[in-house]
N, C-alpha and C. Protein backbone atom coordinates (compact mmCIF):
# COMPACT_ATOMS: atom_id res chain seq x y z
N UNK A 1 -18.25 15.62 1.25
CA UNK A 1 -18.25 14.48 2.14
C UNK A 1 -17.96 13.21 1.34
N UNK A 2 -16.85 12.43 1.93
CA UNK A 2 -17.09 10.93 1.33
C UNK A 2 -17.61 9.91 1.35
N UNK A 3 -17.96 9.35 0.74
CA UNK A 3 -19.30 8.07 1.02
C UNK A 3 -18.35 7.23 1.06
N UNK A 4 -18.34 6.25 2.34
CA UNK A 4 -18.15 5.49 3.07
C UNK A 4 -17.76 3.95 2.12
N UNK A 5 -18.72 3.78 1.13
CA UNK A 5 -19.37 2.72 0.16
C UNK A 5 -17.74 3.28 -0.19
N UNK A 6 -18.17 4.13 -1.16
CA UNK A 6 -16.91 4.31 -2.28
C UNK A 6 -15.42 4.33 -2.39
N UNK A 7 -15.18 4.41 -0.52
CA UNK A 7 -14.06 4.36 -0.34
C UNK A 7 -13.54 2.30 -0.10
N UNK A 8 -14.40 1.68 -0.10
CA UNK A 8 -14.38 0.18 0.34
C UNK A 8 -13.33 0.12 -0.79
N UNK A 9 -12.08 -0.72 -0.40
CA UNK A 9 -11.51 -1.50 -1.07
C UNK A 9 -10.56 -0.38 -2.42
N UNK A 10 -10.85 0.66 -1.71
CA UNK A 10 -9.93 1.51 -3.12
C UNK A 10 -8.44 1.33 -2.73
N UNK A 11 -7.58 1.19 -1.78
CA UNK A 11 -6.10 0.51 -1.75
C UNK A 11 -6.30 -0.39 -1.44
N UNK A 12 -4.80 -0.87 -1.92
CA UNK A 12 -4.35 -2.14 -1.80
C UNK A 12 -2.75 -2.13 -1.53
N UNK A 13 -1.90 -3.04 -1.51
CA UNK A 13 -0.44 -2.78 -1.36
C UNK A 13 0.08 -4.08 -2.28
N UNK A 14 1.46 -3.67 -2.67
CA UNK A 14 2.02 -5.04 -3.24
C UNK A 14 3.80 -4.80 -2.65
N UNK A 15 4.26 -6.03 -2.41
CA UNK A 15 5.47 -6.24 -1.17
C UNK A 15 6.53 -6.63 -2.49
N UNK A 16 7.32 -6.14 -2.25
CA UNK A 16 8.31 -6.63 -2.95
C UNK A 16 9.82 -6.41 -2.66
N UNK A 17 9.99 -7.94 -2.70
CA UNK A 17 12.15 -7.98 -1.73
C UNK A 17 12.86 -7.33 -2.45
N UNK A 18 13.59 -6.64 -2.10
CA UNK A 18 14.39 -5.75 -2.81
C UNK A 18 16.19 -5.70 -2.19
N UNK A 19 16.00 -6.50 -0.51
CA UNK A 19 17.54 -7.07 -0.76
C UNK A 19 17.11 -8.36 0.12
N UNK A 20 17.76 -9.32 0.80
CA UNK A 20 18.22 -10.29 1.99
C UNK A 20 17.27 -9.37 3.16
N UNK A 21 17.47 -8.27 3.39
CA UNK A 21 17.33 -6.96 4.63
C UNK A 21 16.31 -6.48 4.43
N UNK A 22 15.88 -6.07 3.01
CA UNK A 22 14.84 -5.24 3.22
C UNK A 22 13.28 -6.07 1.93
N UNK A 23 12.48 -5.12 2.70
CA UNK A 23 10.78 -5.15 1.91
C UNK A 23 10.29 -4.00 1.52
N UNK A 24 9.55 -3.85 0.31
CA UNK A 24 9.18 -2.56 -0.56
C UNK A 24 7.61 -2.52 0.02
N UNK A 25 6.69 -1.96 0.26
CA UNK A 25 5.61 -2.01 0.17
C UNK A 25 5.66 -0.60 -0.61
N UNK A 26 4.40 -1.08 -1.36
CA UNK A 26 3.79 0.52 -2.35
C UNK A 26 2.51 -0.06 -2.35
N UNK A 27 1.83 1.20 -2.49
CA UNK A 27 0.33 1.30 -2.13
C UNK A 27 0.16 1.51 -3.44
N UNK A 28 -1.63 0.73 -3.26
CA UNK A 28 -1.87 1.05 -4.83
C UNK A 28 -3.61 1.09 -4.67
N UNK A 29 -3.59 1.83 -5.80
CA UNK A 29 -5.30 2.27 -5.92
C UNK A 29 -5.97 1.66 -6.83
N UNK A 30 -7.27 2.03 -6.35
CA UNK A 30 -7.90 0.85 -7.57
C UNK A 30 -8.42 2.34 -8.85
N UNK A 31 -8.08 1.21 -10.28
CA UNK A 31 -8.28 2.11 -10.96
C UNK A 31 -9.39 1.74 -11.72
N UNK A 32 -10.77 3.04 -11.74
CA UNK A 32 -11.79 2.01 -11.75
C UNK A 32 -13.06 2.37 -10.78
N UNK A 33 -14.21 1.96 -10.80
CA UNK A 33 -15.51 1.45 -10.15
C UNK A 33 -15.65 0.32 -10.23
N UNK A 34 -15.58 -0.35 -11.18
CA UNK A 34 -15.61 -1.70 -11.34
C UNK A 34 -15.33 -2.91 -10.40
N UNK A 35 -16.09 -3.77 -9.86
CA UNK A 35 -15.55 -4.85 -8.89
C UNK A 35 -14.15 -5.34 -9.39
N UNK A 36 -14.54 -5.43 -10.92
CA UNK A 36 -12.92 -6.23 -11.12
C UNK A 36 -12.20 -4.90 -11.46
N UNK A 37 -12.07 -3.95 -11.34
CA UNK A 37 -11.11 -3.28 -11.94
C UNK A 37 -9.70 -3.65 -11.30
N UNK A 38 -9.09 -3.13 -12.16
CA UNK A 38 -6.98 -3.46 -11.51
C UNK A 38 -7.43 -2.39 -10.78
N UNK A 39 -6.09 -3.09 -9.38
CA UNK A 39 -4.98 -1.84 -8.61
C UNK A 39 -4.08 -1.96 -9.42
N UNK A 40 -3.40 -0.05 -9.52
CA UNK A 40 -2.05 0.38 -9.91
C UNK A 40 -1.05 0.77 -9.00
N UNK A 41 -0.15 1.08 -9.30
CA UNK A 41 1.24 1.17 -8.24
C UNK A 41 0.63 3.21 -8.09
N UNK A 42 0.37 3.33 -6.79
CA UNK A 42 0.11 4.89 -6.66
C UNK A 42 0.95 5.43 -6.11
N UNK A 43 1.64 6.16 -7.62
CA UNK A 43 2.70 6.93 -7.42
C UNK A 43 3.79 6.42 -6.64
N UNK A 44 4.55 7.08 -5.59
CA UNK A 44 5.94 6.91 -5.18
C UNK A 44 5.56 6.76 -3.61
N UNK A 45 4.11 6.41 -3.27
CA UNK A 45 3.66 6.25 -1.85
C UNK A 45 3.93 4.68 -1.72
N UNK A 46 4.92 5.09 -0.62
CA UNK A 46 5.78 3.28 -0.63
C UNK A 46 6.91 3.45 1.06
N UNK A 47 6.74 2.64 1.23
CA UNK A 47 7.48 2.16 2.44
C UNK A 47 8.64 1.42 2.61
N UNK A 48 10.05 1.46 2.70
CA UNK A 48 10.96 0.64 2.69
C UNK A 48 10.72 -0.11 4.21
N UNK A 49 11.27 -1.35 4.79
CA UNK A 49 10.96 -1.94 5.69
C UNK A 49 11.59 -2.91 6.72
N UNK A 50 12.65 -3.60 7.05
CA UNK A 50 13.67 -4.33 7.39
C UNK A 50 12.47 -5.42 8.08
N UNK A 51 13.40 -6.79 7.06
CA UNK A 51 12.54 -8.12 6.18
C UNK A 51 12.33 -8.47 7.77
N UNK A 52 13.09 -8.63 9.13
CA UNK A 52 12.34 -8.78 10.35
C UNK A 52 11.48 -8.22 11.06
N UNK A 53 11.16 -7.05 10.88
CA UNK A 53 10.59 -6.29 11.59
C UNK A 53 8.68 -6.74 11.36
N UNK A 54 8.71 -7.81 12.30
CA UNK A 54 7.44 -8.04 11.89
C UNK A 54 5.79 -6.81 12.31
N UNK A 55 6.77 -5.88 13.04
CA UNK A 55 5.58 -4.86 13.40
C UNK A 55 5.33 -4.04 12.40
N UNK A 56 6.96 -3.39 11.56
CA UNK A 56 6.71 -2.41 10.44
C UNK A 56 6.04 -3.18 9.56
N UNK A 57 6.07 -4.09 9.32
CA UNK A 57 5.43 -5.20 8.09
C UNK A 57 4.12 -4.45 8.48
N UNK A 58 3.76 -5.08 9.29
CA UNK A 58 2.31 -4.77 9.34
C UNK A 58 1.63 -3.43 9.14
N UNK A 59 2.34 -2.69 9.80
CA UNK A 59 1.88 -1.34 9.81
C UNK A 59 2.32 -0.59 8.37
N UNK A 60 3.00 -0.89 7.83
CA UNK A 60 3.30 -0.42 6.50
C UNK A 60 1.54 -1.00 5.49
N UNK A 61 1.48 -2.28 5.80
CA UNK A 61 0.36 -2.87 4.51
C UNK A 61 -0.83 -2.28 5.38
N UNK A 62 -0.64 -2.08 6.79
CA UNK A 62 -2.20 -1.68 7.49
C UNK A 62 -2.42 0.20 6.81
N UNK A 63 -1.07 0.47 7.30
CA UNK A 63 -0.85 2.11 6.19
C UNK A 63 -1.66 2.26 4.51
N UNK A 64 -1.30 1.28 4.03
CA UNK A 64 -1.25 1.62 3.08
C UNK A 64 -2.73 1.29 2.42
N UNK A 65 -3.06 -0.23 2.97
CA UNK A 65 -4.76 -0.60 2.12
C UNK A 65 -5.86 0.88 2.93
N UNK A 66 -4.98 1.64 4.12
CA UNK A 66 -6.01 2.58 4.31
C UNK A 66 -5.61 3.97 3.81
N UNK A 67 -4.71 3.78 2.38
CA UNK A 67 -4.40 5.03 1.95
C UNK A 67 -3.52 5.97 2.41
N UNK A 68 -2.83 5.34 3.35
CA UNK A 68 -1.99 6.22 4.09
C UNK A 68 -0.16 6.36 4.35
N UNK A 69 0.27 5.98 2.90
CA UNK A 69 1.74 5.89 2.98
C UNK A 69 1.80 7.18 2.17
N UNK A 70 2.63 7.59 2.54
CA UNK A 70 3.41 8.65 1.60
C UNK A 70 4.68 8.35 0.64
N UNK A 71 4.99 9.50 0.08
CA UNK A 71 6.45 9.52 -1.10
C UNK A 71 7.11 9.39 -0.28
N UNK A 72 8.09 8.58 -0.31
CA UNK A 72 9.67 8.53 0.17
C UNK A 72 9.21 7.20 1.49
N UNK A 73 10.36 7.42 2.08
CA UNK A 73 10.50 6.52 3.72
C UNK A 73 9.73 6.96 4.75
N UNK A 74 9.19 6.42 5.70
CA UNK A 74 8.43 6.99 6.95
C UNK A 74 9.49 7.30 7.80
């Protein structure tokens, strides 16, 4: 079973433009117990995104701080 506590705050996401068109999101984990510990880039779980789409925006970073992007494109 997972404790609830331990899962607080273990992703995170970081956005990054990659043309005019598009947005990168990649999910990232915290590496660590530590309050301050770093997030790292986890693995190849990442979202490409088109820079208007203000719904995928969201749902890509809402995906991801809850651990839930995968490798490749959705």
């Amino acid at each position: 079973m997972i404790n609830k506590a331990d899962e607080k705050g273990k992703y995170g996401v970081r956005v990054f433009k990659i043309s005019d068109e598009t947005l990168l999101i990649k999910q990232t984990i915290k590496k660590g117990k530590d309050q301050n510990a770093p997030y790292v880039i986890d693995g190849q779980k990442e979202r490409h995104v088109k820079i208007n789409d203000d719904s995928g925006i969201a749902d890509a970073i809402r995906d991801g701080v809850l651990g839930k992007l995968t490798a490749g494109n959705k």
